[in-house]
PDB file of N, CA and C in Angstrom:
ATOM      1  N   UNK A   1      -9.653  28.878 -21.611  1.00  0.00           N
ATOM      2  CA  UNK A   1      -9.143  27.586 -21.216  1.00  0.00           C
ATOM      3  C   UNK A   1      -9.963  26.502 -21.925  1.00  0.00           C
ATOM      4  N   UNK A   2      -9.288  25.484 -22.150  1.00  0.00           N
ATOM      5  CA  UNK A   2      -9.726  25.011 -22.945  1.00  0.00           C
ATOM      6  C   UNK A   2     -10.450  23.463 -22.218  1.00  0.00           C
ATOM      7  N   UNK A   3     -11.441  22.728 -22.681  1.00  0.00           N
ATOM      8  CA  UNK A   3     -12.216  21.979 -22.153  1.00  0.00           C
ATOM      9  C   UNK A   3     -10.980  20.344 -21.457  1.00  0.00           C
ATOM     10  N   UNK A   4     -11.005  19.459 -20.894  1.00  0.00           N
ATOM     11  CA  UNK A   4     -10.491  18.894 -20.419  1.00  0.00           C
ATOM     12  C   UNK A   4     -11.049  17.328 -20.869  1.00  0.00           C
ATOM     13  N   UNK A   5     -10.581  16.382 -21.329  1.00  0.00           N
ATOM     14  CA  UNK A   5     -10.933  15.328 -21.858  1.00  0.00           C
ATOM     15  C   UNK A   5     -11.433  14.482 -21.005  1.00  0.00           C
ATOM     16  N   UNK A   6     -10.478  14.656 -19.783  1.00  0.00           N
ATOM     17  CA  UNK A   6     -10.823  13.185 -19.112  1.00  0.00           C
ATOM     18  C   UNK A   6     -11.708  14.229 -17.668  1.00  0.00           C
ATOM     19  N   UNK A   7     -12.197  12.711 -16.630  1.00  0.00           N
ATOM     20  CA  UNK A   7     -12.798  13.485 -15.622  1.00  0.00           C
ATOM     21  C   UNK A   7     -11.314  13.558 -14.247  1.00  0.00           C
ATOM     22  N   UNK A   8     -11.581  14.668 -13.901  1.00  0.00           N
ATOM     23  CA  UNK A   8     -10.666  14.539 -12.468  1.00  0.00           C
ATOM     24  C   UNK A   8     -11.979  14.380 -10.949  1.00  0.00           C
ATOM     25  N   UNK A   9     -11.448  13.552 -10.090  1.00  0.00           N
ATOM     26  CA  UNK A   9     -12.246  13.458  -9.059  1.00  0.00           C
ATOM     27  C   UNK A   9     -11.177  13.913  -8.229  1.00  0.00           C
ATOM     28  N   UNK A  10     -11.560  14.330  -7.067  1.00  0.00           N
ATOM     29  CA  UNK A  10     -11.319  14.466  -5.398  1.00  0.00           C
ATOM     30  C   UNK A  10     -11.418  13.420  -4.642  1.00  0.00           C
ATOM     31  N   UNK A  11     -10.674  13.112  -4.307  1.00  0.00           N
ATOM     32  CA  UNK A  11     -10.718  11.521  -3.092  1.00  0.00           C
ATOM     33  C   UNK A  11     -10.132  12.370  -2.094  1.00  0.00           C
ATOM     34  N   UNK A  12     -11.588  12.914  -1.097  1.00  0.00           N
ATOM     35  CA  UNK A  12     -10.994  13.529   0.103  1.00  0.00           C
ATOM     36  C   UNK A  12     -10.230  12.883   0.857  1.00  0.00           C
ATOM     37  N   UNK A  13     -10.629  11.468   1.250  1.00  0.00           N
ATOM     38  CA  UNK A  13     -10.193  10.642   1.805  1.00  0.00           C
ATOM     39  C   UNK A  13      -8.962  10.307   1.811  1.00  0.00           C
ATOM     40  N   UNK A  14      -8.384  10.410   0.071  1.00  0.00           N
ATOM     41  CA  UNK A  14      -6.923  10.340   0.289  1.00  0.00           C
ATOM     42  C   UNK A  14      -5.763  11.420   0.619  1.00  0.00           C
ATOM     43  N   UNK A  15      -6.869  13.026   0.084  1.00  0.00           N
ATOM     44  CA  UNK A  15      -5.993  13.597   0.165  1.00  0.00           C
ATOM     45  C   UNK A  15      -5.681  14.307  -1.163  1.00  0.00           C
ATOM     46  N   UNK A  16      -6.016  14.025  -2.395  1.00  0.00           N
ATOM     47  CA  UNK A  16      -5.626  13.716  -3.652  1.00  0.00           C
ATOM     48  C   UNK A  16      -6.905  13.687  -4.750  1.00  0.00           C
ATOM     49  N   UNK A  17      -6.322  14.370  -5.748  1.00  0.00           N
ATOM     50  CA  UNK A  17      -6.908  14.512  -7.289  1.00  0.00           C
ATOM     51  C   UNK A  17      -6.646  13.377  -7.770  1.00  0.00           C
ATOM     52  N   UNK A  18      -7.453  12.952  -8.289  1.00  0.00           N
ATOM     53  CA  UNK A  18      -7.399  11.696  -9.173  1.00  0.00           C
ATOM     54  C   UNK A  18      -8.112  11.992 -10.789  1.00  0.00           C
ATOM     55  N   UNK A  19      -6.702  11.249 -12.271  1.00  0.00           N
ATOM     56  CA  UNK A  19      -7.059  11.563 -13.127  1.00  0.00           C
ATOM     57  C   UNK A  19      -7.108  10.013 -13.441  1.00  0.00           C
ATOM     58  N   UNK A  20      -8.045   9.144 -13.753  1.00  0.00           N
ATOM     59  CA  UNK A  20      -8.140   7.802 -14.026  1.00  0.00           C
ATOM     60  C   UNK A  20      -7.713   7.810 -15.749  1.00  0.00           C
ATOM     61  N   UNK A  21      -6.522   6.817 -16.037  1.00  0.00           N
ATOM     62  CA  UNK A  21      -5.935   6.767 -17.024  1.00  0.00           C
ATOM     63  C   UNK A  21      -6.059   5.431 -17.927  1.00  0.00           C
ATOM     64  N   UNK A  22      -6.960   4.346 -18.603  1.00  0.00           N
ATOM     65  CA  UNK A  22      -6.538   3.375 -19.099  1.00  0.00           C
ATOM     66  C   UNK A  22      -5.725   2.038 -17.958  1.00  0.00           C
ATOM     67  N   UNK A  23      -6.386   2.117 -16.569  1.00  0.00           N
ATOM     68  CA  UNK A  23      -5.958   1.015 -15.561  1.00  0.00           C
ATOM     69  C   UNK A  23      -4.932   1.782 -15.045  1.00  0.00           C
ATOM     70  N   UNK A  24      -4.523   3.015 -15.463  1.00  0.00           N
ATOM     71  CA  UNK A  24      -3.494   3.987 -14.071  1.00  0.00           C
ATOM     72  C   UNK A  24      -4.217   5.011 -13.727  1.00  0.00           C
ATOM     73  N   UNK A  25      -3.679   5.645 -12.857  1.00  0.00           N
ATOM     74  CA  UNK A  25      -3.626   7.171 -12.007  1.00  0.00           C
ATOM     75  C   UNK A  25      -2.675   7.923 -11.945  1.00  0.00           C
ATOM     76  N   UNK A  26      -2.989   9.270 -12.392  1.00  0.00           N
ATOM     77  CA  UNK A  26      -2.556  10.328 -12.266  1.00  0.00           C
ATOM     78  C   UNK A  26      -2.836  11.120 -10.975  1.00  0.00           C
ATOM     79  N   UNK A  27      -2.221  11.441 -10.119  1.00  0.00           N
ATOM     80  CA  UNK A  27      -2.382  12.241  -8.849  1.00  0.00           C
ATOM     81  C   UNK A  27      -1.743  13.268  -8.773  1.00  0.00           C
ATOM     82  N   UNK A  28      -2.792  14.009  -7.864  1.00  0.00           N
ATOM     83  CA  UNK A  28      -1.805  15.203  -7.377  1.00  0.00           C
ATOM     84  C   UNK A  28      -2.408  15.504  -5.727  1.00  0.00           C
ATOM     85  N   UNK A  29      -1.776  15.188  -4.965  1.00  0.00           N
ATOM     86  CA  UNK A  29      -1.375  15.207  -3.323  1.00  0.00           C
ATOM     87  C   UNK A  29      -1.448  16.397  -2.659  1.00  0.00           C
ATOM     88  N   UNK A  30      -2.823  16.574  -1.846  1.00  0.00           N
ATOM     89  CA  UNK A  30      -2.651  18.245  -0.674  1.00  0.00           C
ATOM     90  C   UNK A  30      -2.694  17.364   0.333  1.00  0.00           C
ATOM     91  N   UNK A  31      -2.693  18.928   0.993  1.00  0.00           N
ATOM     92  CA  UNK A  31      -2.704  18.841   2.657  1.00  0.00           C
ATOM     93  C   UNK A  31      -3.619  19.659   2.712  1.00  0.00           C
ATOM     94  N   UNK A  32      -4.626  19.536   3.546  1.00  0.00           N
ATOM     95  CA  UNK A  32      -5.640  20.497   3.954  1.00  0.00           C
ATOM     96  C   UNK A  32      -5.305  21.445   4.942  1.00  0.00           C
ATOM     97  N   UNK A  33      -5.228  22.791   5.097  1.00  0.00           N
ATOM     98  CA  UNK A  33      -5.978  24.098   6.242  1.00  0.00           C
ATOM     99  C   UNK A  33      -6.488  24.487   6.267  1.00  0.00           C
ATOM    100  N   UNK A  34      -7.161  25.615   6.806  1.00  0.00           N
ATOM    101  CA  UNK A  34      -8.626  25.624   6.773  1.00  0.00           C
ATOM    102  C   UNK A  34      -8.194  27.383   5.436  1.00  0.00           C
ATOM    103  N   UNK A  35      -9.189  27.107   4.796  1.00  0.00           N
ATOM    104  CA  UNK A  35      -9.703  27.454   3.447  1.00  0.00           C
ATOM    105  C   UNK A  35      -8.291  27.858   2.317  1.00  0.00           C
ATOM    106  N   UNK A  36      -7.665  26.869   2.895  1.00  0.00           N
ATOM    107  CA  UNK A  36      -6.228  26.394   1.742  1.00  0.00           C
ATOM    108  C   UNK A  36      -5.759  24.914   1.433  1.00  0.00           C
ATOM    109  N   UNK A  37      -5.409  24.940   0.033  1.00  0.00           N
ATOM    110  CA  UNK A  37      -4.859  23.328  -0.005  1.00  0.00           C
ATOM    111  C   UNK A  37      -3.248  23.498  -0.317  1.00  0.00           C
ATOM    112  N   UNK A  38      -2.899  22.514   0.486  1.00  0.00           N
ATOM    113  CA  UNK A  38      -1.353  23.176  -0.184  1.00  0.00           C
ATOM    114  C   UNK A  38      -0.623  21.540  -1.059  1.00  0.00           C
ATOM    115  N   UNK A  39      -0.327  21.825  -2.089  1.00  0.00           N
ATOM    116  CA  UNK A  39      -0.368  21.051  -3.130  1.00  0.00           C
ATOM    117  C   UNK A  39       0.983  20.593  -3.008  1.00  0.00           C
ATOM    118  N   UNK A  40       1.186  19.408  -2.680  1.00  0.00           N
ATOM    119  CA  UNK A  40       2.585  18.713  -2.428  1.00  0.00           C
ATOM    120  C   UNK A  40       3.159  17.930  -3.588  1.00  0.00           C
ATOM    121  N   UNK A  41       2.136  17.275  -4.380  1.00  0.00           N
ATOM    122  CA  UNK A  41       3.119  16.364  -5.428  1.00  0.00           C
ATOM    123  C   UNK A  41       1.923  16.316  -6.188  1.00  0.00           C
ATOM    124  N   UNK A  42       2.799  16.273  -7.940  1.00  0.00           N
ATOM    125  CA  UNK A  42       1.685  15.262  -8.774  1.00  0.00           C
ATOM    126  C   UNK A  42       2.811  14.389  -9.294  1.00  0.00           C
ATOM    127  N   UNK A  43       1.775  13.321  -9.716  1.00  0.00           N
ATOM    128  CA  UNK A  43       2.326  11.763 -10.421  1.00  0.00           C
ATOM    129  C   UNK A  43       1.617  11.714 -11.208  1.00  0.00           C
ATOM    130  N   UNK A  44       2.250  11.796 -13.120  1.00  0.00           N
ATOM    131  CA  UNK A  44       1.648  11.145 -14.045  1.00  0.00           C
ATOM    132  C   UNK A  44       2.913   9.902 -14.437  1.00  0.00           C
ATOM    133  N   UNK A  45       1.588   8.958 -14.749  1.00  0.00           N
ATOM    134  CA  UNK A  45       2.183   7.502 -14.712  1.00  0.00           C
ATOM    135  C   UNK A  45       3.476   7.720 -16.511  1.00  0.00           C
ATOM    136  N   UNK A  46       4.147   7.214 -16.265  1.00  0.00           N
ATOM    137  CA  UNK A  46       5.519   7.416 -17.231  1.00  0.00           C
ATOM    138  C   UNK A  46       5.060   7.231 -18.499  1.00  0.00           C
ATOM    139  N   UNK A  47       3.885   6.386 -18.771  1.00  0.00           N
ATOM    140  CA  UNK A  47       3.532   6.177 -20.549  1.00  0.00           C
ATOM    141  C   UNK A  47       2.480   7.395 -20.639  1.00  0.00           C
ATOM    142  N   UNK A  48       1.983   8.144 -19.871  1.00  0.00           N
ATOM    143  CA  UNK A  48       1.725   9.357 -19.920  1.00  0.00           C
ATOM    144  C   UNK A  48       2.417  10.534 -19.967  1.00  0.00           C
ATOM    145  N   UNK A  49       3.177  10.683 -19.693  1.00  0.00           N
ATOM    146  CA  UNK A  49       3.996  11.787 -19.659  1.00  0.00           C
ATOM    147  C   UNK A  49       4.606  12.376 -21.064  1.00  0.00           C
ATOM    148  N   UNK A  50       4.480  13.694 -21.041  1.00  0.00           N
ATOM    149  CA  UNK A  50       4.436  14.713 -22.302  1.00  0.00           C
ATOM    150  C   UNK A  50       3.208  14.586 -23.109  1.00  0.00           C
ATOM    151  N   UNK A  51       1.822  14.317 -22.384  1.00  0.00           N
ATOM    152  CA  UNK A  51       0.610  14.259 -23.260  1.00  0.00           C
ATOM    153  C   UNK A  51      -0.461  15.211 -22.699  1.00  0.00           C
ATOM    154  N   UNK A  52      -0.035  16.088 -21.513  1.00  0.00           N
ATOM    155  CA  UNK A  52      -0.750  17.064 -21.138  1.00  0.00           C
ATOM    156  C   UNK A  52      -1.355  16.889 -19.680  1.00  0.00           C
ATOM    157  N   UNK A  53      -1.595  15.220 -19.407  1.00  0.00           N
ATOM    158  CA  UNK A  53      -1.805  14.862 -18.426  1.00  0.00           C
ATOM    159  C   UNK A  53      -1.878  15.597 -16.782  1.00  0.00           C
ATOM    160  N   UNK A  54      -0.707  16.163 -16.830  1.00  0.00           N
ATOM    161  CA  UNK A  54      -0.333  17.056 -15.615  1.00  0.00           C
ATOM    162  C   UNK A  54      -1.212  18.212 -15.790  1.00  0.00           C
ATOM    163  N   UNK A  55      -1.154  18.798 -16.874  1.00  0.00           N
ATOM    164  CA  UNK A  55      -2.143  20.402 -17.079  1.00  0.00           C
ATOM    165  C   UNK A  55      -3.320  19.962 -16.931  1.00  0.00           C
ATOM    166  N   UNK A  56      -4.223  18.733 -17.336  1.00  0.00           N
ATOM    167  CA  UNK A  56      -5.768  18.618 -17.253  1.00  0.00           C
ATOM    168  C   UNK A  56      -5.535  18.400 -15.651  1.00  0.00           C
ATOM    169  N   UNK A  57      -4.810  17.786 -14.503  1.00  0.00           N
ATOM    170  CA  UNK A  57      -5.001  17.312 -13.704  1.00  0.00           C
ATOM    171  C   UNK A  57      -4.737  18.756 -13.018  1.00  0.00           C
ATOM    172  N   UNK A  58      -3.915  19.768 -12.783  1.00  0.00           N
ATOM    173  CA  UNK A  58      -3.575  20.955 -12.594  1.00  0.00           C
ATOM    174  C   UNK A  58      -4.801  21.900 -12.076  1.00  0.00           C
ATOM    175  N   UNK A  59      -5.239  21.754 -13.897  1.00  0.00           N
ATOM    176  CA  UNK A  59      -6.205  23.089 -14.330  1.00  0.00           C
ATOM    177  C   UNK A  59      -7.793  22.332 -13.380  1.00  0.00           C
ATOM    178  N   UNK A  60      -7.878  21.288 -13.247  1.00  0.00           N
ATOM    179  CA  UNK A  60      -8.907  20.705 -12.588  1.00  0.00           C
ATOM    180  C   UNK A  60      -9.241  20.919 -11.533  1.00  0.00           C
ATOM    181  N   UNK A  61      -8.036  20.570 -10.641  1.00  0.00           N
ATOM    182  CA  UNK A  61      -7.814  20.610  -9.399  1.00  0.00           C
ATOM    183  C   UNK A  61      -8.104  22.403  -9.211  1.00  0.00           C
ATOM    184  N   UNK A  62      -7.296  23.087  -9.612  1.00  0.00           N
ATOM    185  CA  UNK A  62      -7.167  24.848  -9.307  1.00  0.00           C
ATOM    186  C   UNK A  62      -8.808  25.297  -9.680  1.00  0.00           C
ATOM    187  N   UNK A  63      -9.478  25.289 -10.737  1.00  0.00           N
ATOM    188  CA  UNK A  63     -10.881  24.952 -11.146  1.00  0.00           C
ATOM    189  C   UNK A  63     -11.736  24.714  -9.490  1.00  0.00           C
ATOM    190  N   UNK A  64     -11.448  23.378  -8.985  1.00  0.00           N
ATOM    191  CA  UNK A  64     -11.995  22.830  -7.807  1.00  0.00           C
ATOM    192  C   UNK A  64     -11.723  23.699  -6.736  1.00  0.00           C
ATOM    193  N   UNK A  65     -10.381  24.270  -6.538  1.00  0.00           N
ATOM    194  CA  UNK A  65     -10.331  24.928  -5.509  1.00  0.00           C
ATOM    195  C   UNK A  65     -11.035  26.440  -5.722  1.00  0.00           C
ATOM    196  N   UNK A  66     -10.633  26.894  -6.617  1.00  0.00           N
ATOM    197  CA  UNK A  66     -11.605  28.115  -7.011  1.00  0.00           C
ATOM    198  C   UNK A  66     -13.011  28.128  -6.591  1.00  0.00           C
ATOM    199  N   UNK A  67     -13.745  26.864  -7.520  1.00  0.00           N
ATOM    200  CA  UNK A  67     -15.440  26.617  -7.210  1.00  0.00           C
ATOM    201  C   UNK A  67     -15.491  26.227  -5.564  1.00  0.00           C
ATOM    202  N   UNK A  68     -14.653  25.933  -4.814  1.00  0.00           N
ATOM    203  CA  UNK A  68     -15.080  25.639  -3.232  1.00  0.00           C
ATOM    204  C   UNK A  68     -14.755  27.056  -2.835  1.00  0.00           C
ATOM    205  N   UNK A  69     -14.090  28.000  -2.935  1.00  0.00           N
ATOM    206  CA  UNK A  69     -13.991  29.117  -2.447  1.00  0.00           C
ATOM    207  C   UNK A  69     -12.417  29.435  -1.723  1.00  0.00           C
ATOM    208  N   UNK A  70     -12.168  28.649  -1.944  1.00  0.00           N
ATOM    209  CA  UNK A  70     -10.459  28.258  -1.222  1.00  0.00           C
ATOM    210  C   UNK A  70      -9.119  28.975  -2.353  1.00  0.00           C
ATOM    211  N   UNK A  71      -7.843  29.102  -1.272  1.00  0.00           N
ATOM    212  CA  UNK A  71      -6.669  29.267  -1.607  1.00  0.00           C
ATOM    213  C   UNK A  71      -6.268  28.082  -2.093  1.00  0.00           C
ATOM    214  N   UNK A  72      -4.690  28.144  -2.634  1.00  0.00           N
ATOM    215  CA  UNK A  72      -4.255  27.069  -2.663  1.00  0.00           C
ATOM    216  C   UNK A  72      -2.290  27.751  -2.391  1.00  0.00           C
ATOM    217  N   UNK A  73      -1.360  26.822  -1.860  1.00  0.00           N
ATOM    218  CA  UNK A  73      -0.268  27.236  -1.938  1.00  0.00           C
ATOM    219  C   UNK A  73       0.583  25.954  -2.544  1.00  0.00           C
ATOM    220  N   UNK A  74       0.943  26.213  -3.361  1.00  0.00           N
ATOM    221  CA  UNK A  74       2.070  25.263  -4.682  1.00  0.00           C
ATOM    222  C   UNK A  74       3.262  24.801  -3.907  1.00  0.00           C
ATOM    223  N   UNK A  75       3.548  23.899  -3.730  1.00  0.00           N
ATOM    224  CA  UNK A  75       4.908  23.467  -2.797  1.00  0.00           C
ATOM    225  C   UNK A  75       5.142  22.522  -3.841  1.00  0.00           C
ATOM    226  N   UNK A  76       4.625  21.478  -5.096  1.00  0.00           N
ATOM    227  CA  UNK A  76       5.393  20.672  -6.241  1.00  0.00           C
ATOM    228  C   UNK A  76       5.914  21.924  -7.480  1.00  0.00           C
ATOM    229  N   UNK A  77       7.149  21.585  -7.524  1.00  0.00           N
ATOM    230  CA  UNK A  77       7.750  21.910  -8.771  1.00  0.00           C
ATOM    231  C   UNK A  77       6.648  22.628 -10.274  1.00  0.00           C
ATOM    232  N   UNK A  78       6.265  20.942 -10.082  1.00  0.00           N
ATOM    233  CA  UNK A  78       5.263  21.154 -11.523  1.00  0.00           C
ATOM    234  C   UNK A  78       3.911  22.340 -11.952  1.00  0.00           C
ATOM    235  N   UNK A  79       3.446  22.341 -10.002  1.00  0.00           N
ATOM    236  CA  UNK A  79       2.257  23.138  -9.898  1.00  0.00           C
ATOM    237  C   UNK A  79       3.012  24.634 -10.174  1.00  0.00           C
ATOM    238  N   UNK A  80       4.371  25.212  -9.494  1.00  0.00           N
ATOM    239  CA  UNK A  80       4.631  26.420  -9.308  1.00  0.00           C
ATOM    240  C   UNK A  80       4.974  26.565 -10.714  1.00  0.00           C
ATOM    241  N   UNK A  81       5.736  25.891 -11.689  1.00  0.00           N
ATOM    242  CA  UNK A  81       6.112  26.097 -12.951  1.00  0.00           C
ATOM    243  C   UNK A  81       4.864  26.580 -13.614  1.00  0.00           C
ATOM    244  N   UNK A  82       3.300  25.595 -13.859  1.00  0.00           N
ATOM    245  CA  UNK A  82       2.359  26.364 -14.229  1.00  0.00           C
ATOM    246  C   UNK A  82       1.873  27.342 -14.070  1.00  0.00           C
ATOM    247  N   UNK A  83       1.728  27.949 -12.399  1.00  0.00           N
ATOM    248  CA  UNK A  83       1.307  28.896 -12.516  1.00  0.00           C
ATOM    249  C   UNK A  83       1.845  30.291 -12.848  1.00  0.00           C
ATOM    250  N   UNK A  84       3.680  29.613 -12.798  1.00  0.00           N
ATOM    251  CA  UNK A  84       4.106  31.477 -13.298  1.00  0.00           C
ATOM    252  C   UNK A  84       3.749  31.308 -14.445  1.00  0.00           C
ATOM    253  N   UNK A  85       3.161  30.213 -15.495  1.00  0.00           N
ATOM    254  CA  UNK A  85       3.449  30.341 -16.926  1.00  0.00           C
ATOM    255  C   UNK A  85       1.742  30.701 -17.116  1.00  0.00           C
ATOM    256  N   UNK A  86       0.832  30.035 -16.000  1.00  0.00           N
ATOM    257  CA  UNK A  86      -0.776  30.507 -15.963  1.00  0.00           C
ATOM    258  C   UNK A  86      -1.330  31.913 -14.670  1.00  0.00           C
ATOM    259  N   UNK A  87      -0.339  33.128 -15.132  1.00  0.00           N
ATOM    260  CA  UNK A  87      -0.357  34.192 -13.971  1.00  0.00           C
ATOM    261  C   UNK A  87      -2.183  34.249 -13.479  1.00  0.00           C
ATOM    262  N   UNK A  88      -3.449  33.955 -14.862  1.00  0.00           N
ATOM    263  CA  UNK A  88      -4.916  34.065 -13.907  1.00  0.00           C
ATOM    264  C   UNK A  88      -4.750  33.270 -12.869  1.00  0.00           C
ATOM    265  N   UNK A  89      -4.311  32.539 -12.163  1.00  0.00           N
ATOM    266  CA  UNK A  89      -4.751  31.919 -10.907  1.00  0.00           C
ATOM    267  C   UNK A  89      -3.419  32.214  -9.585  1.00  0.00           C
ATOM    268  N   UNK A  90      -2.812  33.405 -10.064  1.00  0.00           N
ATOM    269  CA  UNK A  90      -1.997  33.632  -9.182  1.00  0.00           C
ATOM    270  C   UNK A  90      -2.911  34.118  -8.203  1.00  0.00           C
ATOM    271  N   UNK A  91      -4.043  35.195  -8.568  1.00  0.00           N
ATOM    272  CA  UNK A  91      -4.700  35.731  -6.974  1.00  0.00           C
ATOM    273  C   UNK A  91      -5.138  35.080  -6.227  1.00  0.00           C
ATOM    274  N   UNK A  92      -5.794  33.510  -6.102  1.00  0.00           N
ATOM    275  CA  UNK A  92      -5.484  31.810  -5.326  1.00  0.00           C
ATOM    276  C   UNK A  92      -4.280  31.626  -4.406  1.00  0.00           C
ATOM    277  N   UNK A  93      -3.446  32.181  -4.998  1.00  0.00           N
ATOM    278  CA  UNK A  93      -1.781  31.933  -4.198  1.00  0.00           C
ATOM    279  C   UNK A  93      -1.934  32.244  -2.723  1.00  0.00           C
ATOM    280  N   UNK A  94      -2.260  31.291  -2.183  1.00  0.00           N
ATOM    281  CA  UNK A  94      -1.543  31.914  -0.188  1.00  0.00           C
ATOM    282  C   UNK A  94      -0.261  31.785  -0.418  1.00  0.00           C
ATOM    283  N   UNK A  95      -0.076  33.023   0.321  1.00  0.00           N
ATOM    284  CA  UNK A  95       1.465  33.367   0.350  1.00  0.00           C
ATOM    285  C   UNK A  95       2.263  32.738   1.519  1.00  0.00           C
ATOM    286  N   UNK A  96       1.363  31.901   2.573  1.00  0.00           N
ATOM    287  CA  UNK A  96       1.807  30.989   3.948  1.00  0.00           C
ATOM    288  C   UNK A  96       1.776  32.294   4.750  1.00  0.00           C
ATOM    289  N   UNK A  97       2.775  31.824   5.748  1.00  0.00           N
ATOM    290  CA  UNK A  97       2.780  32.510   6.923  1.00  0.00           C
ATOM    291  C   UNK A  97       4.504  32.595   7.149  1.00  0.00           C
TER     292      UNK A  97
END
């Protein structure tokens, strides 16, 4: 995998990955349970989009949940599309209940 340009932070507070863009944000939206995040939406801002934006913010976030020790379960479009196309982080997958 390859290194990531920009920084992604965690704003527990909101809830949300944050990829700080040139005066925008890129997000991507959980919900917390206990040792799962379940990943509801990302937003890259429209003059971003098709520049990779979503994969650094993705691979960051999954990265983060990995290094805390946690699941994660994909409920946005964008996240489930990566990971059938990135099968290493399928064993992360909670399967819910």
């Amino acid at each position: 995998m390859e290194k990531n340009p920009h920084t992604v932070t965690d704003n527990t507070a909101g809830h949300r990955y944050e990829l700080e863009l040139d005066g925008d944000v890129a997000i991507l939206e959980y919900e917390e349970q206990p040792g799962c995040r379940i990943l509801t939406h990302t937003i890259v801002p429209p003059r971003f989009e098709g520049q990779g934006i979503g994969r650094e913010l993705v691979e960051a976030a999954l990265q983060d949940i990995r290094d805390r020790g946690l699941r994660f379960r994909p409920l946005c479009s964008f996240i489930i599309r990566y990971v059938e196309r990135h099968p290493e982080w399928t064993a992360l997958v909670d399967k819910g209940r």
